[in-house]
C-alpha atoms as a PDB file:
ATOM      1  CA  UNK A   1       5.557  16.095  -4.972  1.00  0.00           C
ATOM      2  CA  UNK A   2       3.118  13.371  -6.143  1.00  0.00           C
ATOM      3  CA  UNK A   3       5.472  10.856  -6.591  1.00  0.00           C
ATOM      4  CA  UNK A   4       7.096  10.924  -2.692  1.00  0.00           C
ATOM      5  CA  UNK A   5       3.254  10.219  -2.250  1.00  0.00           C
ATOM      6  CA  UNK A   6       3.339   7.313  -4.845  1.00  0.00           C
ATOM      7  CA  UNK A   7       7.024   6.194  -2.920  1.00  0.00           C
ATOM      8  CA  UNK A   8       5.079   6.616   0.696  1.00  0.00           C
ATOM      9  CA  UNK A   9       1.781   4.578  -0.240  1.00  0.00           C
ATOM     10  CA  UNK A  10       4.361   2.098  -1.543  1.00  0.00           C
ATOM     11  CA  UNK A  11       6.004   1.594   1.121  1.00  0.00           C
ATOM     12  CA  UNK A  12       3.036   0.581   3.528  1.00  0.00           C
ATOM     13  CA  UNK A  13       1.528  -0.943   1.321  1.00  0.00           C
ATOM     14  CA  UNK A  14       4.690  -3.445   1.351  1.00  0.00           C
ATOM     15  CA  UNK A  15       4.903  -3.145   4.708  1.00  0.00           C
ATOM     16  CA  UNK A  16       1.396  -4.305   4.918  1.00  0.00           C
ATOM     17  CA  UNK A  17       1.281  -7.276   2.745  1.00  0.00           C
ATOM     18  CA  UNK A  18       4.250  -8.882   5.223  1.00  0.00           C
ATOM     19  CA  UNK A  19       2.219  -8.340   8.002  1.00  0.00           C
ATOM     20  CA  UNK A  20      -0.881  -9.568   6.056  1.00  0.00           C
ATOM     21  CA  UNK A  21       1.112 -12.556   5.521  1.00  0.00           C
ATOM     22  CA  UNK A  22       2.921 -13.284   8.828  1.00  0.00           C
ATOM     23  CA  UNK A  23      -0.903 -12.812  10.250  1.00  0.00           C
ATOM     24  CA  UNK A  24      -1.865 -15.615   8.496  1.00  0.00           C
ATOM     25  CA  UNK A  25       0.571 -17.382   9.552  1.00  0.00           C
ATOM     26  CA  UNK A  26       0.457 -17.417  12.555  1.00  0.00           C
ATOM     27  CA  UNK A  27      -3.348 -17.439  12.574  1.00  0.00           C
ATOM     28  CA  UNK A  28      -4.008 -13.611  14.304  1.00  0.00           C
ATOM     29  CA  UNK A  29      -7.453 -12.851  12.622  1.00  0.00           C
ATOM     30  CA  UNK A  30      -7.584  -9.015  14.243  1.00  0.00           C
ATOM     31  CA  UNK A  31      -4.442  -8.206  12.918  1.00  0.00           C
ATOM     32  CA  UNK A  32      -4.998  -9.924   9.703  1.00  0.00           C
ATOM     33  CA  UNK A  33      -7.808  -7.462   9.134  1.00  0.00           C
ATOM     34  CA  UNK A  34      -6.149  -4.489  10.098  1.00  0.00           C
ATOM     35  CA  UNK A  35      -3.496  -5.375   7.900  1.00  0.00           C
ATOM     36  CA  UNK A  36      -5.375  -6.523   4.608  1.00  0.00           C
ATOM     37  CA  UNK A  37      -7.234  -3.496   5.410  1.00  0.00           C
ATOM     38  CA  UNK A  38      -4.391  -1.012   5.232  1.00  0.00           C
ATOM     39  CA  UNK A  39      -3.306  -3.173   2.270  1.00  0.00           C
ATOM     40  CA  UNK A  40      -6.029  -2.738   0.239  1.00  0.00           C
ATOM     41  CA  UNK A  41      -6.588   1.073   1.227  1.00  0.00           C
ATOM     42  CA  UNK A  42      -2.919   1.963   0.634  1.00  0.00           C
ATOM     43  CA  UNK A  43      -2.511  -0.305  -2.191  1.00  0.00           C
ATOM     44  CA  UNK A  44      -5.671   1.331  -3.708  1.00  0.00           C
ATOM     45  CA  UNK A  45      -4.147   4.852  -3.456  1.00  0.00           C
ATOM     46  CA  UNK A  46      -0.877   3.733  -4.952  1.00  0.00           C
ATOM     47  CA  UNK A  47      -2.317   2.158  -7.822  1.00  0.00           C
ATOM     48  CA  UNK A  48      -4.279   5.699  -8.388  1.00  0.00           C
ATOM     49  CA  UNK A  49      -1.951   7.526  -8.019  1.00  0.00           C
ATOM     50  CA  UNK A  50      -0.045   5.683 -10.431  1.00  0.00           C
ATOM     51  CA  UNK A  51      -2.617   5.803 -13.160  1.00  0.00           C
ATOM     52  CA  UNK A  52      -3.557   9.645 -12.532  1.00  0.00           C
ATOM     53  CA  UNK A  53       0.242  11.048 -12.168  1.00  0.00           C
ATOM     54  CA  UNK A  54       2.187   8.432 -13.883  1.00  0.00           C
ATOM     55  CA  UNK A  55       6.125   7.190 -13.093  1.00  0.00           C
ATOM     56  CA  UNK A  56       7.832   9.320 -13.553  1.00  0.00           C
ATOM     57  CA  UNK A  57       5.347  12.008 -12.929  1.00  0.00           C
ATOM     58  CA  UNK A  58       4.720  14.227 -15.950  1.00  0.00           C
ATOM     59  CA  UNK A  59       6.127  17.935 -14.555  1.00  0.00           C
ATOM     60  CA  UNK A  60       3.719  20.528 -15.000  1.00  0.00           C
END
């Protein structure tokens, strides 16, 4: 089940780095920091989870 968590965390975390980006450009600073925010959080937990379960997960 760890890895739909690994394909979830993903997911926003893309999903956060556009909006991070289209933010910036258009020079929003409250929804820049909302958005680098989830980035980092989200991007954070996918990275763990990646190092702790591994891809492919190993199957218990």
């Amino acid at each position: 089940m760890s890895w739909m968590l690994l394909v979830i965390f993903g997911l926003i975390a893309i999903l956060a780095a556009v909006g991070t980006l289209q933010t910036l450009k258009n020079k929003e600073i409250l929804g820049f920091l909302f958005n680098f925010g989830t980035l980092v959080i989200f991007g954070g937990f996918t990275i763990a989870t990646l190092i702790t379960q591994g891809y492919p997960p190993a199957l218990h």
